[in-house]
Every structure is written in structure tokens, then in C-alpha cells.
Protein backbone atom coordinates (compact mmCIF):
# COMPACT_ATOMS: atom_id res chain seq x y z
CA UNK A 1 0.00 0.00 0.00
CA UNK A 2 1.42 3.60 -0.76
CA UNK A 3 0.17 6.88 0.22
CA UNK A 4 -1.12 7.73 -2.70
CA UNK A 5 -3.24 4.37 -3.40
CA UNK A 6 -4.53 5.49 0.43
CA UNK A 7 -5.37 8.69 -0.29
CA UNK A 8 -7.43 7.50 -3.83
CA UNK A 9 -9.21 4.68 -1.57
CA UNK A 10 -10.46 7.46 0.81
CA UNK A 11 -11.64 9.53 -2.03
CA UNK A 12 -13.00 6.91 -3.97
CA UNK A 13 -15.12 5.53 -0.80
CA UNK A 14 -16.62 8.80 -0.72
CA UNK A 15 -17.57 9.06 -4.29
CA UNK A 16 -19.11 5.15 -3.61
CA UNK A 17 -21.25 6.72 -0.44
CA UNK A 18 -22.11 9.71 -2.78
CA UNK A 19 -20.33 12.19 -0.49
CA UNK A 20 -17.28 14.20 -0.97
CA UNK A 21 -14.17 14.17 1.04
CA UNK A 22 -15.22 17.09 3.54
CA UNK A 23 -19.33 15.28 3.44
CA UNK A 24 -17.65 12.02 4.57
CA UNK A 25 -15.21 13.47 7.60
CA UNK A 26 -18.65 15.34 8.89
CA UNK A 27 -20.69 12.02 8.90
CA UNK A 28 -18.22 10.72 11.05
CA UNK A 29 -17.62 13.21 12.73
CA UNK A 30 -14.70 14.24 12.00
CA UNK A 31 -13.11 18.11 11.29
CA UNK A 32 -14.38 18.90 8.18
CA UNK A 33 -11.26 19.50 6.93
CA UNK A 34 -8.99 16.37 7.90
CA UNK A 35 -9.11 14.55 4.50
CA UNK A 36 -8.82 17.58 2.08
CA UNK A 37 -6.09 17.46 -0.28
CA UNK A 38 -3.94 20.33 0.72
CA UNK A 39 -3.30 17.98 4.27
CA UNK A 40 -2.05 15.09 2.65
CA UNK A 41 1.64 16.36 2.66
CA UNK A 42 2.92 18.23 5.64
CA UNK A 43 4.88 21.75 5.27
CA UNK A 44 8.20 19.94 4.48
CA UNK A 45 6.49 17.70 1.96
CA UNK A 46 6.06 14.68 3.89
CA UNK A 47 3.44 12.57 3.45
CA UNK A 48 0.31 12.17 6.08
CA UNK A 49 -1.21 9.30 6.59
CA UNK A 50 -4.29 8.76 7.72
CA UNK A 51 -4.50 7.62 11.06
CA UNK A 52 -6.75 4.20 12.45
CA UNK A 53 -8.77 6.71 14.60
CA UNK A 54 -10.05 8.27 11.19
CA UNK A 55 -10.44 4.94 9.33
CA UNK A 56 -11.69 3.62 12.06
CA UNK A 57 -14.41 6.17 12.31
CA UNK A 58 -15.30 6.44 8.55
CA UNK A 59 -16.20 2.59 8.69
CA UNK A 60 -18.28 3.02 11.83
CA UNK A 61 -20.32 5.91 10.32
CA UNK A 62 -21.02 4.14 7.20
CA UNK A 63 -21.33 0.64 8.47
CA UNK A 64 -18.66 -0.31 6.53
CA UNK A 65 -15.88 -3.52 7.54
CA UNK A 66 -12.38 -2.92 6.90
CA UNK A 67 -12.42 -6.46 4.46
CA UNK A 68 -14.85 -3.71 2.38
CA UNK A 69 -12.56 -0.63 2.84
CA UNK A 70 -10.09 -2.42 2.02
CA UNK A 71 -10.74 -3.36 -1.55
CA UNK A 72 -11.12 0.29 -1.95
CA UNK A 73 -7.29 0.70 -1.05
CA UNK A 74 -6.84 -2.75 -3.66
CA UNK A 75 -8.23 -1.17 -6.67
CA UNK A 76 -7.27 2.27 -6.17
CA UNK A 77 -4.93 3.73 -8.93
CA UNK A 78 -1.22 4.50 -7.69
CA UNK A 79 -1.10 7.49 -9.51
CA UNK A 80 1.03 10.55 -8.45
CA UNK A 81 -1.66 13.34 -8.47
CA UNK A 82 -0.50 16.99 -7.68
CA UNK A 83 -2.16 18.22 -4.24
């Protein structure tokens, strides 16, 4: 698993819920804000992961196991994408 394939799960398990990125952290509650793109590096270009607590809490809001999530993370696209 990379970052980016992480990153394109989370996005793409959104889209699949028919919510966006900031629609999705709300539901579970979550800061709006904690999977938009521009906080998926840090300052020194770093990558962020997401953390368990936020996986965690996406699955629980949307009744979701992480077998499911998971396949997200399988089929996403390893792309580099420009944030």
C-alpha cells in the first residue's frame, strides 16, 4: 500500500457513499477538513497518513468492515496526483 493508493481509496469511498471528502469526515464526525487534499503532505512535503482513529471512524459511520474498505485501497490507482 502507498500513500497515494490510500489517499485515492479514501476519495474513492466517498464518491461510492455519494459524499465528498469534507461530506464524509462530517458524517463521522470528523473536522471537516482532515481529509482535504492540501493535508495530505505536511509543510516539508512529507506525506500524512491517515490515522486508524479516522479509518476507524469512517467505517463506523457508514457501516462499513475494513475487508470492504479495504478493496477500496486494492483497486485504487497509484497514480502521483498533484495536491
Amino acid at each position: 500500500m502507498t500513500h497515494n493508493q490510500l489517499w485515492n481509496a479514501i476519495d474513492n469511498f466517498a464518491a461510492n457513499h455519494g459524499m465528498s471528502c469534507c461530506a464524509l469526515a462530517r458524517h463521522s464526525n470528523l473536522d471537516a477538513t482532515v481529509f482535504n487534499k492540501s493535508k495530505r503532505f505536511y509543510d516539508n512535503g512529507q506525506p500524512r497518513w491517515i490515522s486508524m482513529y479516522c479509518i476507524a471512524k469512517i467505517l463506523n459511520a457508514t457501516n462499513t468492515t475494513l475487508t470492504d474498505f479495504a478493496k477500496f485501497v486494492d483497486t485504487a490507482q497509484d497514480a502521483e496526483k498533484e495536491y
